[in-house]
C-alpha atoms as a PDB file:
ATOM      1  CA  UNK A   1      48.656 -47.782 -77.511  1.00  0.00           C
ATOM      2  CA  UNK A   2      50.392 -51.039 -77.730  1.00  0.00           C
ATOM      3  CA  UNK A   3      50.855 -51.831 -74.251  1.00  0.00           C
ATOM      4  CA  UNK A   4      46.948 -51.600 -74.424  1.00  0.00           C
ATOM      5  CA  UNK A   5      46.300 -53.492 -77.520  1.00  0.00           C
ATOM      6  CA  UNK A   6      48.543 -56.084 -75.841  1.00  0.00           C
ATOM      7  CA  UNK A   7      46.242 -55.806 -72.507  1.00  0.00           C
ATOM      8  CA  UNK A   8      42.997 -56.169 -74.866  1.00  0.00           C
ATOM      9  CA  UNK A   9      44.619 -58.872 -76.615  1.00  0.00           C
ATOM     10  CA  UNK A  10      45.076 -60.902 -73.781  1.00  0.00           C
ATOM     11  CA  UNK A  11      41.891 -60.107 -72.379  1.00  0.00           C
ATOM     12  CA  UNK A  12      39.932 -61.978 -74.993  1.00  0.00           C
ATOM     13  CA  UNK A  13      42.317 -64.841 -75.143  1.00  0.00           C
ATOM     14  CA  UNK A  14      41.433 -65.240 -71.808  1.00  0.00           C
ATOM     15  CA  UNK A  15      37.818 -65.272 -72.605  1.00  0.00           C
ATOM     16  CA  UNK A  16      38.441 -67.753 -75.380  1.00  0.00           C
ATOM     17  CA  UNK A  17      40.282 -70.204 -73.545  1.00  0.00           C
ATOM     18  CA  UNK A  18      37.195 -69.975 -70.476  1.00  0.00           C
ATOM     19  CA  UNK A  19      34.625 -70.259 -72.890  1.00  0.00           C
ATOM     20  CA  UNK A  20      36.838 -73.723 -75.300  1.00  0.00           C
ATOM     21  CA  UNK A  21      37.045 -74.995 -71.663  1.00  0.00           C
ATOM     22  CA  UNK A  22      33.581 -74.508 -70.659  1.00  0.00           C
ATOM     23  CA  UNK A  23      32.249 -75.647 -73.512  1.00  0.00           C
ATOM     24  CA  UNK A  24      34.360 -78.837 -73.651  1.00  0.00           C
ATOM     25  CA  UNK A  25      32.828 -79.798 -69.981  1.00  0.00           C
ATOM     26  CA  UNK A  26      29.581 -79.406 -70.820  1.00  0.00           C
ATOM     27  CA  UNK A  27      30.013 -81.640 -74.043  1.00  0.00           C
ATOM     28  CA  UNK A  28      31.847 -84.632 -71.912  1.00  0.00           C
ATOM     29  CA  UNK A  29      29.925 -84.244 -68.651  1.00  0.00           C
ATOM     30  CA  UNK A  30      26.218 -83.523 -70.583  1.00  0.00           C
ATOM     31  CA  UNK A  31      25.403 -87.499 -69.580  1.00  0.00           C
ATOM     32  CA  UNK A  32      26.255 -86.636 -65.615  1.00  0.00           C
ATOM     33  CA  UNK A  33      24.088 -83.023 -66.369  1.00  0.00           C
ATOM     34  CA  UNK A  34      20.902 -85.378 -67.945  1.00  0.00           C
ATOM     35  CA  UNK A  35      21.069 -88.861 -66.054  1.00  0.00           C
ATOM     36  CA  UNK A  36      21.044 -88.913 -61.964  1.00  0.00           C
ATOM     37  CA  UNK A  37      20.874 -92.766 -61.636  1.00  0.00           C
ATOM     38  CA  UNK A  38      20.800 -95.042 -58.659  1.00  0.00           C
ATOM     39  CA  UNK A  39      21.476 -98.640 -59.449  1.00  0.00           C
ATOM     40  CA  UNK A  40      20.383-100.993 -57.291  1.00  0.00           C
ATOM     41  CA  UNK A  41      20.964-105.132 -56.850  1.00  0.00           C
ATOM     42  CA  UNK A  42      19.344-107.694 -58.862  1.00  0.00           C
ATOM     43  CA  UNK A  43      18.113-109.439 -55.329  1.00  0.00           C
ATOM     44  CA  UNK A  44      17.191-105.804 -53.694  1.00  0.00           C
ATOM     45  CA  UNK A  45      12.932-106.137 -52.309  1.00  0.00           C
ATOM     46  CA  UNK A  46      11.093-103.268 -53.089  1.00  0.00           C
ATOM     47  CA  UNK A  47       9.215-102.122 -50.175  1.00  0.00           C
ATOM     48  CA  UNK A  48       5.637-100.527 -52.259  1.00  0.00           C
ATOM     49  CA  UNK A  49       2.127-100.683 -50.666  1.00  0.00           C
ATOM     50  CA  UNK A  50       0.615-104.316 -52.268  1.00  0.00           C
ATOM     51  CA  UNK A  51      -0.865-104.751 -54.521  1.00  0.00           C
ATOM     52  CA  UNK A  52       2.599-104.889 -57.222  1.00  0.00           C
ATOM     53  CA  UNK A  53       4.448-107.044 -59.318  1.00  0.00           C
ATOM     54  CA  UNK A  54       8.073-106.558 -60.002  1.00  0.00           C
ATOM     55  CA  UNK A  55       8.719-107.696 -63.791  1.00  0.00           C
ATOM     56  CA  UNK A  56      11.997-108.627 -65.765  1.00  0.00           C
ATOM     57  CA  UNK A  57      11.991-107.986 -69.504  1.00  0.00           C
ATOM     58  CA  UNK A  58      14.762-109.770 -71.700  1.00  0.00           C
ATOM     59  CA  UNK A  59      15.398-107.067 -74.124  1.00  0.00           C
ATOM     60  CA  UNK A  60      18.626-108.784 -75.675  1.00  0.00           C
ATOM     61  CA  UNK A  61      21.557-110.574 -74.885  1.00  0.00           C
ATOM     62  CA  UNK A  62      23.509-107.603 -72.300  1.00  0.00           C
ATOM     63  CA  UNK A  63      19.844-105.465 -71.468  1.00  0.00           C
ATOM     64  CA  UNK A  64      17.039-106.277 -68.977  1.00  0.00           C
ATOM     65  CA  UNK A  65      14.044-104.037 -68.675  1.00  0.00           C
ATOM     66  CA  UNK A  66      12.927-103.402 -65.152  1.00  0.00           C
ATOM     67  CA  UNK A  67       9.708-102.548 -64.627  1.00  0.00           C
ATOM     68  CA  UNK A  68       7.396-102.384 -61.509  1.00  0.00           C
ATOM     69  CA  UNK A  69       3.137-103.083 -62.094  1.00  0.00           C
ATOM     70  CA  UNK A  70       0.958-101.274 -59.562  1.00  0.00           C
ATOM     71  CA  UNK A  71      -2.313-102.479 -59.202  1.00  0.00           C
ATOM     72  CA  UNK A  72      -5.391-100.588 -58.331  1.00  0.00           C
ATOM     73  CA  UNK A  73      -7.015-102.386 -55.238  1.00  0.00           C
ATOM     74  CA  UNK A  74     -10.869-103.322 -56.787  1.00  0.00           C
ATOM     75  CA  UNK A  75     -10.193-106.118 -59.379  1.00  0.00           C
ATOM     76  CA  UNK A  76     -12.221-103.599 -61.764  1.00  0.00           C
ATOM     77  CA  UNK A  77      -9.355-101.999 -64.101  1.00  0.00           C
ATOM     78  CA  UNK A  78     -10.029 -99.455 -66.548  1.00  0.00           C
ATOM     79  CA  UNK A  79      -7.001 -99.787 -68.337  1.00  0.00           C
ATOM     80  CA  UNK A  80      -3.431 -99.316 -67.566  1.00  0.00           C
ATOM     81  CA  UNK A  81      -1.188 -96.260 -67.090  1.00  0.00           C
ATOM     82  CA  UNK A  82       2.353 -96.320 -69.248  1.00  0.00           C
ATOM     83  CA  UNK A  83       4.528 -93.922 -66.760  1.00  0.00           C
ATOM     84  CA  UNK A  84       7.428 -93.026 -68.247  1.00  0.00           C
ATOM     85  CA  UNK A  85       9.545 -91.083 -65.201  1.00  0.00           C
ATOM     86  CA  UNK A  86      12.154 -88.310 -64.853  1.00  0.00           C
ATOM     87  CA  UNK A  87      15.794 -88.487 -64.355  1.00  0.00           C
ATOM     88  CA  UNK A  88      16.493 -88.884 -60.818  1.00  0.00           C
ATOM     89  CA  UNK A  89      17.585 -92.264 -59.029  1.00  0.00           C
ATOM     90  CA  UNK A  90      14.752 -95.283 -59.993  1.00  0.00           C
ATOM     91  CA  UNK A  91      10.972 -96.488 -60.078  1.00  0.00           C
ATOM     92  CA  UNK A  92      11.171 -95.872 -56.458  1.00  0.00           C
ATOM     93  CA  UNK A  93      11.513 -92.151 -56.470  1.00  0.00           C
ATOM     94  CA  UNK A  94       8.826 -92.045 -58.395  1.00  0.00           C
ATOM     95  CA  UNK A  95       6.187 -94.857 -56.710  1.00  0.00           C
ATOM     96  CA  UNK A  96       4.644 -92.182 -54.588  1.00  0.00           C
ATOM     97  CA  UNK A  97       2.782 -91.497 -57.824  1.00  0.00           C
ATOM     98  CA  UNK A  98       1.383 -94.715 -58.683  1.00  0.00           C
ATOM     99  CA  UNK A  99      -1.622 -93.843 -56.230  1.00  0.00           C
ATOM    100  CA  UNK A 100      -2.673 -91.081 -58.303  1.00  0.00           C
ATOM    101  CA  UNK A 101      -3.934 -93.014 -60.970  1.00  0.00           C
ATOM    102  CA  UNK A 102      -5.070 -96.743 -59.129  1.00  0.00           C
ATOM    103  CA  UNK A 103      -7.093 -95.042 -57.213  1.00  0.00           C
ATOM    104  CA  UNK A 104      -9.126 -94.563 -60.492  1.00  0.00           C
ATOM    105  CA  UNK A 105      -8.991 -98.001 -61.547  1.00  0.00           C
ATOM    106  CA  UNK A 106      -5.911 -98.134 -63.646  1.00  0.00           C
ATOM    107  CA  UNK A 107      -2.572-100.381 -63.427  1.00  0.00           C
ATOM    108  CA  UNK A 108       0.496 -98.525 -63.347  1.00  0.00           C
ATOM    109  CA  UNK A 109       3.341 -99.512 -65.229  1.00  0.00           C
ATOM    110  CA  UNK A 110       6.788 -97.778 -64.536  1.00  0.00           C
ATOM    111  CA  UNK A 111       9.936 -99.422 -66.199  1.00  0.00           C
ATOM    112  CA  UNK A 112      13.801 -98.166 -65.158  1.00  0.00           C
ATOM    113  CA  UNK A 113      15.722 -96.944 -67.838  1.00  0.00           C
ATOM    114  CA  UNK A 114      19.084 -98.661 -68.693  1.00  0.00           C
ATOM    115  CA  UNK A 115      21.682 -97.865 -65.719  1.00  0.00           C
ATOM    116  CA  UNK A 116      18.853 -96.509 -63.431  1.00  0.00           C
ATOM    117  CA  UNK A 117      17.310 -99.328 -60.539  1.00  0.00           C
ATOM    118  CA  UNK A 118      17.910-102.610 -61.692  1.00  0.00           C
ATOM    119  CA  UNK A 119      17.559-102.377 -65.326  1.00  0.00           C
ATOM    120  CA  UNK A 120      21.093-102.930 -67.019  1.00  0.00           C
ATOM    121  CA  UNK A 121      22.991-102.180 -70.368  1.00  0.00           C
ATOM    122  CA  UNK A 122      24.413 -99.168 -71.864  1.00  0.00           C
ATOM    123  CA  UNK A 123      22.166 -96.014 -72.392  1.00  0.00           C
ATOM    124  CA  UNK A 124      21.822 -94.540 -75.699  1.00  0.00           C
ATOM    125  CA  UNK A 125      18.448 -92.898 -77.186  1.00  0.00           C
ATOM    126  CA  UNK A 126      17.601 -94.866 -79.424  1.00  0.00           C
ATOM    127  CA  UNK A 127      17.577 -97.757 -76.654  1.00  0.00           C
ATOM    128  CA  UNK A 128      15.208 -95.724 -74.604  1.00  0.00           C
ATOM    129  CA  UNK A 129      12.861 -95.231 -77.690  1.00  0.00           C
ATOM    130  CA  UNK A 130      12.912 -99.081 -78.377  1.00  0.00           C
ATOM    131  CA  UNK A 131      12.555-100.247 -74.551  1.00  0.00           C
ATOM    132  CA  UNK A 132       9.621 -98.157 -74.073  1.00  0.00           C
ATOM    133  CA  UNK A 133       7.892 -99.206 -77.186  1.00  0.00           C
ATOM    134  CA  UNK A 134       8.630-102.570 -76.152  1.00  0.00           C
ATOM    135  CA  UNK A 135       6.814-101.705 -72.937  1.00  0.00           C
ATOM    136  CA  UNK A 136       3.651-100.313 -74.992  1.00  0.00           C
ATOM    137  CA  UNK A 137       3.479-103.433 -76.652  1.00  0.00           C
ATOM    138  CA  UNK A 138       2.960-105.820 -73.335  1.00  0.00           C
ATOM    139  CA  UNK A 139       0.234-103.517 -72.700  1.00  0.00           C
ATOM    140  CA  UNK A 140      -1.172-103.730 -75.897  1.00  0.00           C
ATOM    141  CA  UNK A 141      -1.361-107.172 -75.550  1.00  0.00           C
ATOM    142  CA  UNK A 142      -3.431-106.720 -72.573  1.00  0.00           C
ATOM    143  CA  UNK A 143      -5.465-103.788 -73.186  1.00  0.00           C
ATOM    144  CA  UNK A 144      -6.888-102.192 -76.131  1.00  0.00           C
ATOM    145  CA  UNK A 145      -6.370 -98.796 -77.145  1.00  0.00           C
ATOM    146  CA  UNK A 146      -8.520 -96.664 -75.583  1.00  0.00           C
ATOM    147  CA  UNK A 147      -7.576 -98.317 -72.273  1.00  0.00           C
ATOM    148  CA  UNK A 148      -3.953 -97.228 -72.398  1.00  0.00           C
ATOM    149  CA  UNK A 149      -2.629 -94.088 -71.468  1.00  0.00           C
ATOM    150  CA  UNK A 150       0.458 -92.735 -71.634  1.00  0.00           C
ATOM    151  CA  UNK A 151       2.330 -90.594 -68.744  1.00  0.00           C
ATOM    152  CA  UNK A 152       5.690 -89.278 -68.982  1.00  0.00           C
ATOM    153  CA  UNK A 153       7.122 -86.806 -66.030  1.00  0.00           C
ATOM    154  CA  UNK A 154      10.190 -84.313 -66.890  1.00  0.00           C
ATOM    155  CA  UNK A 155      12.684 -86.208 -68.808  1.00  0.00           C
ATOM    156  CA  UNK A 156      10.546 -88.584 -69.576  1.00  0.00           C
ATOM    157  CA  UNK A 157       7.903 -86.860 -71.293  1.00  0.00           C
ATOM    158  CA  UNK A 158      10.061 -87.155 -74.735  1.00  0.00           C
ATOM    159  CA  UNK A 159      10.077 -90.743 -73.904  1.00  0.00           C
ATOM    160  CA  UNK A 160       6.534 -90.942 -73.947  1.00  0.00           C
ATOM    161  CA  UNK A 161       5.506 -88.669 -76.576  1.00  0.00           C
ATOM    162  CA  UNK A 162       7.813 -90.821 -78.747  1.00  0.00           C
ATOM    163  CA  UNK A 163       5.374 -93.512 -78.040  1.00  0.00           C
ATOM    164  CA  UNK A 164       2.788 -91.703 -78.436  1.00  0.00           C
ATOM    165  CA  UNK A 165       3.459 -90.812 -81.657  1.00  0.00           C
ATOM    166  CA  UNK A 166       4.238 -93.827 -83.488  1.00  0.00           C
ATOM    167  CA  UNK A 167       1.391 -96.378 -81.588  1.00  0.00           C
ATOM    168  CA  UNK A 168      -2.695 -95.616 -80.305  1.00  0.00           C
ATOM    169  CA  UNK A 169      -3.610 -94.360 -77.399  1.00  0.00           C
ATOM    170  CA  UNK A 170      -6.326 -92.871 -75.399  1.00  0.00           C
ATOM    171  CA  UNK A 171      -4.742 -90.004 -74.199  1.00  0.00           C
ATOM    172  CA  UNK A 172      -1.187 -88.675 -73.576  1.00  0.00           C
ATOM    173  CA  UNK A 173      -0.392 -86.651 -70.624  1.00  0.00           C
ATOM    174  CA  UNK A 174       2.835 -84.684 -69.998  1.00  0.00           C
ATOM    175  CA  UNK A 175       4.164 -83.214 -66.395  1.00  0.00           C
ATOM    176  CA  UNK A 176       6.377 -80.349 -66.990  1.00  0.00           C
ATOM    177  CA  UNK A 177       8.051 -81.300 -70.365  1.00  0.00           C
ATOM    178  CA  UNK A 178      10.826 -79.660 -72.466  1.00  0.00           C
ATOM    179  CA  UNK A 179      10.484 -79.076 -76.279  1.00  0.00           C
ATOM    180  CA  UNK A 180      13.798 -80.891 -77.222  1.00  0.00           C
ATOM    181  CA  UNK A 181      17.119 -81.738 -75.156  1.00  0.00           C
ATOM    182  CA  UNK A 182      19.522 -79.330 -77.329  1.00  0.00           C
ATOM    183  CA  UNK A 183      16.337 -76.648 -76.528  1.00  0.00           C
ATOM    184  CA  UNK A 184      16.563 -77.235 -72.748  1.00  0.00           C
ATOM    185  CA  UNK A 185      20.619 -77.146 -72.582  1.00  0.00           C
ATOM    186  CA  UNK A 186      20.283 -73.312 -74.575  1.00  0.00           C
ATOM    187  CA  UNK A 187      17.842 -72.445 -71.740  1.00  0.00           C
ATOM    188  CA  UNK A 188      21.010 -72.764 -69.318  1.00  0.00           C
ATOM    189  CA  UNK A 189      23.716 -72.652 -71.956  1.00  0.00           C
ATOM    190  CA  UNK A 190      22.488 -70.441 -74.722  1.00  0.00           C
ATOM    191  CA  UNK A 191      26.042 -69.271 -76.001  1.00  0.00           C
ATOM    192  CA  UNK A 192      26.844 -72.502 -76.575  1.00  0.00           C
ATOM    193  CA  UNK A 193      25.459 -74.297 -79.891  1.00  0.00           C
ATOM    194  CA  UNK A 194      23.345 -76.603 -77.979  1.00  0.00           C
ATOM    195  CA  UNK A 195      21.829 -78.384 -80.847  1.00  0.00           C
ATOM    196  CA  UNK A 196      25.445 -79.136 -82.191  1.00  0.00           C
ATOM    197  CA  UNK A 197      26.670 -80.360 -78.488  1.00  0.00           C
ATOM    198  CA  UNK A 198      23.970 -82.489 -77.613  1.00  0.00           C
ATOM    199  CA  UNK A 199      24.159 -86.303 -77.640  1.00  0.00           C
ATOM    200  CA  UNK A 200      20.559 -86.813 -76.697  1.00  0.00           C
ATOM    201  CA  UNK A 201      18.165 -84.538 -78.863  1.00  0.00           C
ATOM    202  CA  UNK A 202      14.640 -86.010 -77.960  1.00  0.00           C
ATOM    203  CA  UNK A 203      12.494 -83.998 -79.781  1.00  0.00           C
ATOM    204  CA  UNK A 204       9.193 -83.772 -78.343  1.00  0.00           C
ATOM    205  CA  UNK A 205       7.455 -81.114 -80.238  1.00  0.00           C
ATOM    206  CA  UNK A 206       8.309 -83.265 -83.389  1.00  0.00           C
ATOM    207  CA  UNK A 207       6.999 -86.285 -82.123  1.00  0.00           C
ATOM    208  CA  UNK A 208       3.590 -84.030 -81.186  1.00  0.00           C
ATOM    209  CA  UNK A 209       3.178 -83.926 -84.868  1.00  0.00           C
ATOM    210  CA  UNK A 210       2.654 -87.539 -85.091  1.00  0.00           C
ATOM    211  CA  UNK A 211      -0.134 -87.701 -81.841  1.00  0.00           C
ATOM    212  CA  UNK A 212      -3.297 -88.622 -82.651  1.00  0.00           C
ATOM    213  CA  UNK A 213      -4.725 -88.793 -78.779  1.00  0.00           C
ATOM    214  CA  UNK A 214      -5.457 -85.831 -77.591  1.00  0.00           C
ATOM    215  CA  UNK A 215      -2.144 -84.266 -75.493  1.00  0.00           C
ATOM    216  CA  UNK A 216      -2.583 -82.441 -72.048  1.00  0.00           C
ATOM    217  CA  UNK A 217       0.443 -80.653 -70.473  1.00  0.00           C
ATOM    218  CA  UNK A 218       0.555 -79.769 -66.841  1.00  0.00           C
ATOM    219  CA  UNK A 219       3.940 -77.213 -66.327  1.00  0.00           C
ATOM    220  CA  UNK A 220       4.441 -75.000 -63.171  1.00  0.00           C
ATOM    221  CA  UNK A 221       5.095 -71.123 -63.758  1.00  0.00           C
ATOM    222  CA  UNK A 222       7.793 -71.303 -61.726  1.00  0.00           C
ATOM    223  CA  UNK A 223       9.768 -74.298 -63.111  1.00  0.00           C
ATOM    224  CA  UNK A 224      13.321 -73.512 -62.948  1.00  0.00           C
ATOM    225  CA  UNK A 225      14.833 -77.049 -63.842  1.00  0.00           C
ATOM    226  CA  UNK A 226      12.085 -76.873 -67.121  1.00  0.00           C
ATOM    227  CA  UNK A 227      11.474 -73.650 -67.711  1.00  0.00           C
ATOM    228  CA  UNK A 228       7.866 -72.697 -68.208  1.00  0.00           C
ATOM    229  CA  UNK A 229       8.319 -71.294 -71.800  1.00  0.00           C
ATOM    230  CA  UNK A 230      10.042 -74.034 -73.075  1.00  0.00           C
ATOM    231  CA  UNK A 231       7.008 -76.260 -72.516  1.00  0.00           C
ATOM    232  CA  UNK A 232       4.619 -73.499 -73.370  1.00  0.00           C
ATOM    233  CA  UNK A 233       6.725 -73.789 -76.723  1.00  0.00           C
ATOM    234  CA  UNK A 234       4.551 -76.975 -77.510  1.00  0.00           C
ATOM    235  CA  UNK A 235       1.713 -75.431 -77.583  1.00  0.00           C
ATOM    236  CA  UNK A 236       2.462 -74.665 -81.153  1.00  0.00           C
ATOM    237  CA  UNK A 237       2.040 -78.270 -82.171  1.00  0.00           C
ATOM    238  CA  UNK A 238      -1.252 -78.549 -80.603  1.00  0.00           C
ATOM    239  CA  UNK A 239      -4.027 -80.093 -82.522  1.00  0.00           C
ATOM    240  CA  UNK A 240      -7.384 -78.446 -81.833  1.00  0.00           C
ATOM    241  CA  UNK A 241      -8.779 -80.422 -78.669  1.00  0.00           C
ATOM    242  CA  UNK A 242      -4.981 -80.486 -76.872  1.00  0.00           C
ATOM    243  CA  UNK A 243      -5.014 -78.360 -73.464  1.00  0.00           C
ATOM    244  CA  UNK A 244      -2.051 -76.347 -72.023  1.00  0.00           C
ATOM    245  CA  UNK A 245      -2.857 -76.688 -68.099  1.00  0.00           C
ATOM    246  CA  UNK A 246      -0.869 -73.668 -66.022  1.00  0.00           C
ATOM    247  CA  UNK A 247      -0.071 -74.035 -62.487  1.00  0.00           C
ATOM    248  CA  UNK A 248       0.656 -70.612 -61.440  1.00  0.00           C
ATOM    249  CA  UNK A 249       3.557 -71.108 -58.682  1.00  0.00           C
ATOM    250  CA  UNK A 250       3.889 -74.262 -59.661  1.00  0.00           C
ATOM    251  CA  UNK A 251       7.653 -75.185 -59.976  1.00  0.00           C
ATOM    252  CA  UNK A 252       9.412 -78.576 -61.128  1.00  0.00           C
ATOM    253  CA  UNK A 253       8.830 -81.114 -58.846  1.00  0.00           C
ATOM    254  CA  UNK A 254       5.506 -80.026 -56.423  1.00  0.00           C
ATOM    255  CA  UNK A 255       2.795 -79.807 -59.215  1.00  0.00           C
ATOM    256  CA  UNK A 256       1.109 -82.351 -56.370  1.00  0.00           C
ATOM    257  CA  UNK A 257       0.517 -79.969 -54.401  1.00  0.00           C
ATOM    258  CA  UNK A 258      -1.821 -77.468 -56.514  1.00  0.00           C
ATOM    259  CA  UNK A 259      -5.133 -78.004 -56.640  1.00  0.00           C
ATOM    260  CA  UNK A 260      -5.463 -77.331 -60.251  1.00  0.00           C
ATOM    261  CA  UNK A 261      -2.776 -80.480 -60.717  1.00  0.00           C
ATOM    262  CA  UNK A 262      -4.903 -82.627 -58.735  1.00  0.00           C
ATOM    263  CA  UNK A 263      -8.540 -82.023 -59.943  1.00  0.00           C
ATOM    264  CA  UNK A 264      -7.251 -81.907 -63.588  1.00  0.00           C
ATOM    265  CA  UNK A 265      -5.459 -84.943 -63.327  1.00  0.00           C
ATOM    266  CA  UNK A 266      -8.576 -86.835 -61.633  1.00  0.00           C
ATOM    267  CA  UNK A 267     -10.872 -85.532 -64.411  1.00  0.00           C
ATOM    268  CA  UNK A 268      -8.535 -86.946 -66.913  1.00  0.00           C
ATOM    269  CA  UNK A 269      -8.786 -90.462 -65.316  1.00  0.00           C
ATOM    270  CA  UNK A 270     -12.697 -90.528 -64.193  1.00  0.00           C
END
């Protein structure tokens, strides 16, 4: 009997020790898990289909905003297109998209966040809550309200329903979003205290609260890297005339391809 309580006793030390050493990597390495930057050089060209503008924003004395402007090609604009993108390298992972919504008339403005292209200083939340807004407000100056609309894709759908909530727009649209960071960790890591471990918290269905547009999601079934119900969580928050669009199949990154992406997108933007 003691040999075996010894052998049990052991046992779940063992299972301690994984799980302290587990959880310890996930707390230090959560900024490698959320951020997959590329940097890039303050002289590198950008290669985009013309019409663009690359812009520089002083945002104080150690961070630069980075931001690219895509212009639709008839000198016609309906307004512009705040695109606040996912997690993955720079603006230029994420040009491709530009198209979708110039081709309707619309600028498209896409800003790097700190570390990611060629947009520099250190990375905290708050800083990407206060460099967006500072984006919204160049467009403001520009365009009125109901001529601004504001995009965010996968990570950066927090991003933009932060905006969203605190300024006017006409309409905010989300592609595969997450309720909150500390929500999307317990998806993966759900013995862990998530909401305890995570540095970044990003709550989007609080910021929903706050949205006076109406708010259109777009999420994929089959979204493993944002799982389907933790978008369809949002749908809670909705106010009356807020849609829930479901791409069955859909998964995180080929919403593109579906025809229900494309023709509800387009009938957003006509």
């Amino acid at each position: 009997m003691n040999i075996n309580r010894k052998k049990l006793f052991n046992w779940l030390k063992g299972i301690v020790i994984v799980y302290c050493l587990i959880g310890i990597a996930l707390f230090y390495l959560q900024e490698k898990f959320l951020f997959h930057p590329q940097k890039l050089e303050a002289d590198y060209k950008f290669q985009f289909d013309p019409p663009f503008e690359e812009v520089f924003i002083p945002f104080n004395n150690e961070d630069t905003i980075s931001m690219i402007k895509f212009f639709p090609s008839d000198s016609v604009r309906k307004g512009v297109v705040l695109y606040y993108h996912g997690n993955m390298k720079n603006v230029e992972h994420y040009a491709k998209f530009a198209k979708d919504f110039t081709k309707h008339g619309y600028e498209v403005w896409m800003e790097d966040y700190p570390g990611f292209g060629k947009s520099t200083g250190q990375r905290t939340e708050v800083k990407l809550y206060e460099q967006a807004l500072q984006v919204q407000r160049m467009a403001a100056g520009k365009y009125h309200d109901d001529s601004i609309i504001v995009y965010g894709k996968s990570f950066g759908t927090g991003i933009a329903a932060y905006v969203a909530s605190v300024t006017n727009c006409k309409k905010l649209i989300l592609e595969t979003p997450y309720y909150s960071i500390p929500d999307l960790f317990n998806a993966f890591s759900f013995i862990y205290p998530s909401h305890a471990m995570s540095t970044y918290k990003i709550p989007t269905h609080e910021f929903l609260h706050d949205v006076k547009a109406p708010v259109i999601i777009f999420h994929g079934t089959n979204d493993w890297m944002v799982p389907y119900r933790c978008g369809l969580k949002l749908k809670n928050e909705f106010k009356e005339k807020d849609k829930f669009i479901s791409i069955p199949g859909g998964s995180h990154n080929n919403l593109r391809n579906f025809k229900e992406f494309q023709s509800g997108l387009d009938s957003l933007l006509q």
